[in-house]
N, C-alpha and C. Protein backbone atom coordinates (compact mmCIF):
# COMPACT_ATOMS: atom_id res chain seq x y z
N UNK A 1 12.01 129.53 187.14
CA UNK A 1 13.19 130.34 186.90
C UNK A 1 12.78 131.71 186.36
N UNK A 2 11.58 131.34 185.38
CA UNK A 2 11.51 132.90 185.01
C UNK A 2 10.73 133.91 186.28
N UNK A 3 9.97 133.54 187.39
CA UNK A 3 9.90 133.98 188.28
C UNK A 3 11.15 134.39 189.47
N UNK A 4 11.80 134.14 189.33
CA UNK A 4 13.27 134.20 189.86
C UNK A 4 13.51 135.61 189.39
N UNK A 5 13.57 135.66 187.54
CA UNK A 5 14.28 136.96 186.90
C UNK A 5 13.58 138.18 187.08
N UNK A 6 11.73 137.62 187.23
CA UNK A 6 10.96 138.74 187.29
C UNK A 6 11.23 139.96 188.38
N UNK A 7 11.80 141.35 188.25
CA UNK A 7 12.50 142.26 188.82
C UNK A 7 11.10 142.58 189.74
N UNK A 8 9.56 142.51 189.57
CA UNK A 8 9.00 143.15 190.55
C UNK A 8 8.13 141.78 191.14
N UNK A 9 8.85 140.47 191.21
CA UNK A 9 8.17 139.78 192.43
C UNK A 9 9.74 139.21 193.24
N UNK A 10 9.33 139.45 194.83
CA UNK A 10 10.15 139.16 195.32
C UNK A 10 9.60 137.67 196.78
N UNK A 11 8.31 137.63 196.08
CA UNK A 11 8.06 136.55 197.04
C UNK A 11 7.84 135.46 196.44
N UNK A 12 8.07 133.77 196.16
CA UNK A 12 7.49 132.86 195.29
C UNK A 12 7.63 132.12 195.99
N UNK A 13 6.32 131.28 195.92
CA UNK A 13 5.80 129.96 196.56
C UNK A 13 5.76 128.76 195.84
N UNK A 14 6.42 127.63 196.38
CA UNK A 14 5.86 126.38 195.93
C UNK A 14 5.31 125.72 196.31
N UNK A 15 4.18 125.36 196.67
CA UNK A 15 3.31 124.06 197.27
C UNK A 15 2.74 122.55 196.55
N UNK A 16 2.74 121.71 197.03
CA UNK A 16 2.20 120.51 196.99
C UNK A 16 2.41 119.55 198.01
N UNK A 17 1.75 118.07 197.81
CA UNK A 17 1.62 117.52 199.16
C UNK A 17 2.69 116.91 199.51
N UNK A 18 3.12 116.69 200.60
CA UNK A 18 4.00 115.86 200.90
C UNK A 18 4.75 114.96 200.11
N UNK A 19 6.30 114.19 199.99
CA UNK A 19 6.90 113.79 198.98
C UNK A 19 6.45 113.95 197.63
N UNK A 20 5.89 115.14 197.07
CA UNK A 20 6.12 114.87 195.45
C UNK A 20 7.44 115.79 195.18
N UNK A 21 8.01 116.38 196.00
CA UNK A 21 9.57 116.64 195.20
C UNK A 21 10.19 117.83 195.42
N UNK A 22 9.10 118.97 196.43
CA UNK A 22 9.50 120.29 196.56
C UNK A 22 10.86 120.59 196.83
N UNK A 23 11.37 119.60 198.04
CA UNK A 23 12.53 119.87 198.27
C UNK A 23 13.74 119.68 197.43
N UNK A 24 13.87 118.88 196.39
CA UNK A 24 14.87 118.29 195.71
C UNK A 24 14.01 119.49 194.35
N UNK A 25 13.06 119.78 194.29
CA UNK A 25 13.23 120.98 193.34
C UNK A 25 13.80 122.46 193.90
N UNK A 26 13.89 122.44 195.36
CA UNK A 26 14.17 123.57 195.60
C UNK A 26 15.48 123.63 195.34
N UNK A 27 16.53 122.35 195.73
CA UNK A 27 18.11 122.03 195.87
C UNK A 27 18.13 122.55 194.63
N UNK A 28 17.81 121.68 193.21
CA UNK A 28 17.65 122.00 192.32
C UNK A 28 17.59 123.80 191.44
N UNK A 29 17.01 124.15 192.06
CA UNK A 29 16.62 125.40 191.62
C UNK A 29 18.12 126.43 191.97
N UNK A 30 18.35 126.18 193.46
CA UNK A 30 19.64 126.69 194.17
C UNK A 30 20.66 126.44 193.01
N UNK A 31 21.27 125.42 192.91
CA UNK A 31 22.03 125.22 192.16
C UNK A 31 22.05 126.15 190.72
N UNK A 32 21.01 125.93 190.12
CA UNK A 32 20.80 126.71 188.73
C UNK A 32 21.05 128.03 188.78
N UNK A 33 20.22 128.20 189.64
CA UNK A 33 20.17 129.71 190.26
C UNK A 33 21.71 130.38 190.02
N UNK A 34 22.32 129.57 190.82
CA UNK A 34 23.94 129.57 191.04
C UNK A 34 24.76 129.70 189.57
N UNK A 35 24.70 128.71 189.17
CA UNK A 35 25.29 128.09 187.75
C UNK A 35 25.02 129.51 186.86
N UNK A 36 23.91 129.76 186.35
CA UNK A 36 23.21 130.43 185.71
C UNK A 36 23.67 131.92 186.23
N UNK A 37 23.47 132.44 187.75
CA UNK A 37 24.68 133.85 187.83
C UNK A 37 23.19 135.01 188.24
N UNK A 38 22.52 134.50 188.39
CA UNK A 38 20.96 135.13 188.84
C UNK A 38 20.70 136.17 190.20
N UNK A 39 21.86 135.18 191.29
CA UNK A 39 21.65 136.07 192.61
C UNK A 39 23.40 135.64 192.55
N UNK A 40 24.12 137.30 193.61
CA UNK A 40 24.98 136.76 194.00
C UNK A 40 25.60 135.91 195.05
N UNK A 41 24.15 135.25 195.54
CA UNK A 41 24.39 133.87 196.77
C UNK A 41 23.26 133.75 196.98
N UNK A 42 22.97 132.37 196.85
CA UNK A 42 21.72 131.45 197.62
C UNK A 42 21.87 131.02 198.65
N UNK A 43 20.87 131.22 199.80
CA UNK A 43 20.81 130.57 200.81
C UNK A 43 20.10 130.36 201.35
N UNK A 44 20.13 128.87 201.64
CA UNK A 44 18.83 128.09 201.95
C UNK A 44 18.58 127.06 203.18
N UNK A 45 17.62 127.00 203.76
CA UNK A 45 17.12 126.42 204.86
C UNK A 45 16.06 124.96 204.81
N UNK A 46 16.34 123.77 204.75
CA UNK A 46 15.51 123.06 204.19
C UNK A 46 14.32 122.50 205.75
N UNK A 47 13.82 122.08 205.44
CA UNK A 47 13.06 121.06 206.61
C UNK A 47 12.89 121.98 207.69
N UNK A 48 12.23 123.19 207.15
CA UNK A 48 11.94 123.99 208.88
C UNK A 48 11.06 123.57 209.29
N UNK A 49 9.83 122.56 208.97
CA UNK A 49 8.58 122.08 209.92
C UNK A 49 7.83 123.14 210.62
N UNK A 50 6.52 122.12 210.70
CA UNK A 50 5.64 122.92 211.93
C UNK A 50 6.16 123.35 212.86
N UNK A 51 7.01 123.02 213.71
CA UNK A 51 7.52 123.88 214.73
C UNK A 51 9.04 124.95 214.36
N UNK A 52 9.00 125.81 214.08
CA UNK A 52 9.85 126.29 213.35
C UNK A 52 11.36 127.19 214.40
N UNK A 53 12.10 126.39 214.48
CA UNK A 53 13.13 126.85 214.95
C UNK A 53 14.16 127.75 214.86
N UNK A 54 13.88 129.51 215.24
CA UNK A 54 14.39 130.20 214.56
C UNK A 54 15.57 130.74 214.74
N UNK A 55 16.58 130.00 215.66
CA UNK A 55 17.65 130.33 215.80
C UNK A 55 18.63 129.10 214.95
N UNK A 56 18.05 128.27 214.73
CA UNK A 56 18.59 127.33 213.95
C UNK A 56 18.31 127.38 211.79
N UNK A 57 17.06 128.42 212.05
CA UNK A 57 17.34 128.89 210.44
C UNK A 57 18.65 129.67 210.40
N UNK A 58 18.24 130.71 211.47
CA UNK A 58 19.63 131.86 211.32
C UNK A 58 20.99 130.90 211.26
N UNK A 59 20.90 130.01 211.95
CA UNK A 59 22.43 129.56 212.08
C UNK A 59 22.65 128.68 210.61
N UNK A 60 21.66 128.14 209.28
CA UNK A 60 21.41 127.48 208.31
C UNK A 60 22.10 128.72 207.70
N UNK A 61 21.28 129.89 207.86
CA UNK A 61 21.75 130.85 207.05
C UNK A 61 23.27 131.76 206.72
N UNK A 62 23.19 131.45 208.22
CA UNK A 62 24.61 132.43 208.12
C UNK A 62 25.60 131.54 208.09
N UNK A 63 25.49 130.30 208.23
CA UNK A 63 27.02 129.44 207.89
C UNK A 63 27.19 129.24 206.39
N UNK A 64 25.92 129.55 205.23
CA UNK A 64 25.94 129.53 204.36
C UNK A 64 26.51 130.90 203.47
N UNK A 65 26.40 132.00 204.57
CA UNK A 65 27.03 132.90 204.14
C UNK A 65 28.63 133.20 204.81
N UNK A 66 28.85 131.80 205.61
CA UNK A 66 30.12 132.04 206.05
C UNK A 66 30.41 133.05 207.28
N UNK A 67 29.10 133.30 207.93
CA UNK A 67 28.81 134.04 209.04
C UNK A 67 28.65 132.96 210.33
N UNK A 68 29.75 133.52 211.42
CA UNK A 68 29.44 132.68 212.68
C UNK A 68 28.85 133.89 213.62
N UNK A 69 27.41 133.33 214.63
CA UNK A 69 27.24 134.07 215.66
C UNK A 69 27.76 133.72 216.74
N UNK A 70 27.97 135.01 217.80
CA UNK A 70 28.62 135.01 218.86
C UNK A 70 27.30 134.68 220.33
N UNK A 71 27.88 134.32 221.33
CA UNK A 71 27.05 133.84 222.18
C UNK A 71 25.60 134.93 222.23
N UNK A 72 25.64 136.08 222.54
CA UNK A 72 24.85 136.59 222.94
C UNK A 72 24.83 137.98 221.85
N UNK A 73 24.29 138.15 220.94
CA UNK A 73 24.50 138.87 219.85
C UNK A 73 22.83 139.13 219.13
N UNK A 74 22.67 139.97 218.85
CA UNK A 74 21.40 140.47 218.05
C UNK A 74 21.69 139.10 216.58
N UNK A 75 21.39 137.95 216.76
CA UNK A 75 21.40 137.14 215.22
C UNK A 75 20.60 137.74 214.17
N UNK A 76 19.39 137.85 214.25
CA UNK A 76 18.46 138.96 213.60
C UNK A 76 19.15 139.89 212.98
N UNK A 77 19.55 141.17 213.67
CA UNK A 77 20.08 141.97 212.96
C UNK A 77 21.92 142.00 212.32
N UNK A 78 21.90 141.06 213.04
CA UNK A 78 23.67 140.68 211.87
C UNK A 78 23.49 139.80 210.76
N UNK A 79 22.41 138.79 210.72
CA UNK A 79 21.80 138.06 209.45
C UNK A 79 21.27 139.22 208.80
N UNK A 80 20.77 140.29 209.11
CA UNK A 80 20.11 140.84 207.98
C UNK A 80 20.95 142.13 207.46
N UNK A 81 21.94 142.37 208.30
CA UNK A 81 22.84 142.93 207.85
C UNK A 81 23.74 142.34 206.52
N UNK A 82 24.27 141.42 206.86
CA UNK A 82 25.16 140.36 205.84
C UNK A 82 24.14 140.09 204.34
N UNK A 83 23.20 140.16 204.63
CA UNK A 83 22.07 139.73 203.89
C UNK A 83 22.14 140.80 202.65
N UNK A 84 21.73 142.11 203.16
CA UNK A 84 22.04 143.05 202.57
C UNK A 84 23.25 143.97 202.30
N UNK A 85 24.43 142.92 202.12
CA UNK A 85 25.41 143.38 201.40
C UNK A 85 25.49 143.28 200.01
N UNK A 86 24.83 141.72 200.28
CA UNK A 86 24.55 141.06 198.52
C UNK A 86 23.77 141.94 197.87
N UNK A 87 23.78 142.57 196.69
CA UNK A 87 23.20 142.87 195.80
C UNK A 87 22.12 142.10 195.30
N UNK A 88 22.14 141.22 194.86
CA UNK A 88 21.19 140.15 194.41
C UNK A 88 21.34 139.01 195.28
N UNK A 89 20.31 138.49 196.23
CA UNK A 89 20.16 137.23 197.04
C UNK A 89 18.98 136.51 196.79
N UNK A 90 19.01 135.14 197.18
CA UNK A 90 17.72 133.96 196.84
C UNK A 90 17.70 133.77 198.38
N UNK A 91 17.23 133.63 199.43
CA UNK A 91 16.76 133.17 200.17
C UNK A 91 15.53 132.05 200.62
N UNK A 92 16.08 130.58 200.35
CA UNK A 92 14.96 129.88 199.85
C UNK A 92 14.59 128.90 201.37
N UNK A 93 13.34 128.72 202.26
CA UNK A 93 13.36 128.46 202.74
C UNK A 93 12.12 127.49 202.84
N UNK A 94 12.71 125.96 203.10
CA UNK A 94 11.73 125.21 202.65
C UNK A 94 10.69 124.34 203.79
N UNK A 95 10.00 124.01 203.50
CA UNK A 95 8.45 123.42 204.18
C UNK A 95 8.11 123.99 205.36
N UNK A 96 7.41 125.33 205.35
CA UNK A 96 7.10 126.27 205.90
C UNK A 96 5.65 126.17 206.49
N UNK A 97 4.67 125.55 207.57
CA UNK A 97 3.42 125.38 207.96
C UNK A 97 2.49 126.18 207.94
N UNK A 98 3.31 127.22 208.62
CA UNK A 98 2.32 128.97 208.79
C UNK A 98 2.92 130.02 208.64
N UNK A 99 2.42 131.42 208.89
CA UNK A 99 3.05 132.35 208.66
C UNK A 99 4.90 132.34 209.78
N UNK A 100 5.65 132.95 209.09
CA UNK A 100 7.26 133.02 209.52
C UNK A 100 7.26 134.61 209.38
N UNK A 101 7.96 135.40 210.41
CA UNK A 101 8.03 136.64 210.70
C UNK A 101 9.70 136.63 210.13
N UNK A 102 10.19 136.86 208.85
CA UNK A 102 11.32 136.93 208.31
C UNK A 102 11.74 138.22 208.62
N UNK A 103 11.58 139.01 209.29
CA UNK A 103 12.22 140.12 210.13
C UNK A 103 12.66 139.78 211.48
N UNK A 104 11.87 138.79 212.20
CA UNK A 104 12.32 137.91 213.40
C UNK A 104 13.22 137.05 212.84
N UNK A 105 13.73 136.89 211.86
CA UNK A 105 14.69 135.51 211.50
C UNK A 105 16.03 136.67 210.98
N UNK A 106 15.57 137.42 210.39
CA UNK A 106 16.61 138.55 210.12
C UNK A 106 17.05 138.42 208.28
N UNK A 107 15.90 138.40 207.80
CA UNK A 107 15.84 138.48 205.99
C UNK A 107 14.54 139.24 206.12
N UNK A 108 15.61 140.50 205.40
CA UNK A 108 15.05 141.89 204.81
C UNK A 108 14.44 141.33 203.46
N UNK A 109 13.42 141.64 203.01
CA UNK A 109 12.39 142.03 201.95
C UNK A 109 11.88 142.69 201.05
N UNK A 110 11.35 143.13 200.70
CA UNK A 110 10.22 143.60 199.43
C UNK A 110 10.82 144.82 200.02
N UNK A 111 10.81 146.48 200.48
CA UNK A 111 11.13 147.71 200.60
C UNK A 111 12.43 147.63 200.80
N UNK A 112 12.88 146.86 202.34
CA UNK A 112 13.92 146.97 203.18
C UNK A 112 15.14 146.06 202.44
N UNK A 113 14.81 145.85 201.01
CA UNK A 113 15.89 145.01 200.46
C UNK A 113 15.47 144.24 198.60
N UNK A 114 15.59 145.25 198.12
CA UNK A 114 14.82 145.18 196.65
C UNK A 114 15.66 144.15 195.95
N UNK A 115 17.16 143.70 196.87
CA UNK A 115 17.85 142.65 195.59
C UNK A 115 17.40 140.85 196.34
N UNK A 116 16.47 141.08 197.22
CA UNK A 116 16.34 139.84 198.26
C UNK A 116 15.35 139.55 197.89
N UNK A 117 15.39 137.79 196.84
CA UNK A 117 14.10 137.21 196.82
C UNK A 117 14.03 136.24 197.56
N UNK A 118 12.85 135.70 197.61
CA UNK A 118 11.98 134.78 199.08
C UNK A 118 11.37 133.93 198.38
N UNK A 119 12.36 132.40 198.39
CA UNK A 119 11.35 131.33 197.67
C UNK A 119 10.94 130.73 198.42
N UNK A 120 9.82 129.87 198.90
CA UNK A 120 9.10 129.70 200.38
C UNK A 120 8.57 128.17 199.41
N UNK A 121 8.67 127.06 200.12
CA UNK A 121 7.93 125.77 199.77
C UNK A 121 7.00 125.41 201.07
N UNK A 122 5.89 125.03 200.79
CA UNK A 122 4.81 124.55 201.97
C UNK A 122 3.81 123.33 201.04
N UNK A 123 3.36 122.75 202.07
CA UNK A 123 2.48 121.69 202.07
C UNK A 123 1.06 122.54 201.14
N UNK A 124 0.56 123.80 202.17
CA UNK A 124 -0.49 123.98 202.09
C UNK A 124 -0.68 125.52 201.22
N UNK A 125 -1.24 125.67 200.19
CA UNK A 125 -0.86 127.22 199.45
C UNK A 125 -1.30 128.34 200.39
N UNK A 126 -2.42 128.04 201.09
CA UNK A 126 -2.71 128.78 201.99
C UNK A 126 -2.00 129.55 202.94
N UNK A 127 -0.85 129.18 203.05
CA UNK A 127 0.21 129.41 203.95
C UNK A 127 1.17 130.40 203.36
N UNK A 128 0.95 130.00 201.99
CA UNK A 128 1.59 130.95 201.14
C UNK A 128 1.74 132.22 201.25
N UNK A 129 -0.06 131.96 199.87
CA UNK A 129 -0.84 132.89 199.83
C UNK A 129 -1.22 133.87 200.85
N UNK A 130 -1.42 133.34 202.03
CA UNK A 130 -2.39 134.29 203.05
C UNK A 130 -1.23 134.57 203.92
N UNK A 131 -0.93 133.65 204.40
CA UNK A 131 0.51 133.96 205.44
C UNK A 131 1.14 134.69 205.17
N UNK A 132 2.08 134.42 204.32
CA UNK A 132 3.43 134.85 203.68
C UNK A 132 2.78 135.82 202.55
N UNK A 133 1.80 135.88 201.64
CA UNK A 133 2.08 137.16 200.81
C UNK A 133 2.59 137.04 199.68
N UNK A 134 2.74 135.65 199.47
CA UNK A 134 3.28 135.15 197.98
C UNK A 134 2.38 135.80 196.85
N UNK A 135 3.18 136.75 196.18
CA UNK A 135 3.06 137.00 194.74
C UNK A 135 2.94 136.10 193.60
N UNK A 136 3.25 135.15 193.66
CA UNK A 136 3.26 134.15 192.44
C UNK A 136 3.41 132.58 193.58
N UNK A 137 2.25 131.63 193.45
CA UNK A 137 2.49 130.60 193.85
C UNK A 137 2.08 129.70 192.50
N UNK A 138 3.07 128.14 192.72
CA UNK A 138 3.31 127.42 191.70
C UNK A 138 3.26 126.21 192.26
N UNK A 139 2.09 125.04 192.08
CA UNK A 139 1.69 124.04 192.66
C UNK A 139 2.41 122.60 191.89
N UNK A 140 3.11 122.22 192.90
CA UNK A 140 3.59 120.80 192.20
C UNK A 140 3.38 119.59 192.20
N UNK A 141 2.52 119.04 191.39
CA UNK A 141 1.80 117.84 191.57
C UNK A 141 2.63 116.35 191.40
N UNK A 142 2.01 115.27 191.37
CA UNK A 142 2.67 113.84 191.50
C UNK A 142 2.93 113.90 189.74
N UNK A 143 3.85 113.03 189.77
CA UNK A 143 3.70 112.38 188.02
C UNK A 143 2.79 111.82 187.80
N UNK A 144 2.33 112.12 186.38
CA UNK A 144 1.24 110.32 185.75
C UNK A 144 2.27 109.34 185.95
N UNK A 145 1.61 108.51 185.95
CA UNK A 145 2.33 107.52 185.75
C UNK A 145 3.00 106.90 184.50
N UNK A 146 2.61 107.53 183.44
CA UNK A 146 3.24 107.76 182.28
C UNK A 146 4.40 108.27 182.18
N UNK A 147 4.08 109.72 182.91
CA UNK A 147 5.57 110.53 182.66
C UNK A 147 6.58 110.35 183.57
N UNK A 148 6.19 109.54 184.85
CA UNK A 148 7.22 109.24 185.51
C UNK A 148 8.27 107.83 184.66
């Protein structure tokens, strides 16, 4: 969360392996996010997988912003239009394999959109880090078995 408030990172990564919890921390996080008054809308894409389907993020995204696309329409640039109305946005998009061209999906960024942060969950940090450009990655491991 306090990476959330930090005004000069707009990219954050979460990685760890498979089922230890990314996704239900990301739901998690959305919510707070929300509650708490941080961005003025979260919106989020869960289970994009290795094969990453990018007309079906846009359509995750924009029904979350209450945006319908029309048959044959630039989605790209009307998602990133809507995008940048919000003043403050979370754009959280989860289990991410390799690099994602979020200008091909239509979420403006770091210059083209200073109130738009990018929380990105992956398996592998590498994907993060090197791909994506994550400023701050945060690795989430299994419980002991104590603390679970």
């Amino acid at each position: 969360m306090e990476a959330l408030r930090n005004e000069d990172m707009s990219m954050i990564g979460v990685w760890g392996m498979g089922g230890v919890g990314k996704t239900t921390l990301m739901k998690q996080v959305a919510k707070q996010a929300e509650e708490n008054k941080l961005f003025h809308k979260v919106v989020m894409a869960l289970n994009i997988s290795q094969t990453p389907n990018i007309p079906e993020i846009q359509e995750k995204n924009a029904r979350m912003l209450g945006l319908k696309f029309k048959a044959e329409e630039d989605r790209a640039g009307r998602l990133r239009k809507m995008l940048k109305k919000e003043e403050k946005i979370l754009v959280i998009l989860d289990d991410i394999w390799e690099k994602l061209e979020l200008g091909e999906i239509g979420i403006p960024y770091g210059d083209d959109h200073k109130g738009c942060k990018v929380l990105l969950t992956s398996c592998e940090c590498w994907a993060l880090s090197k791909d994506m450009r994550t400023q701050k990655e945060f690795h989430l491991q299994h419980l002991s078995e104590d603390d679970a």
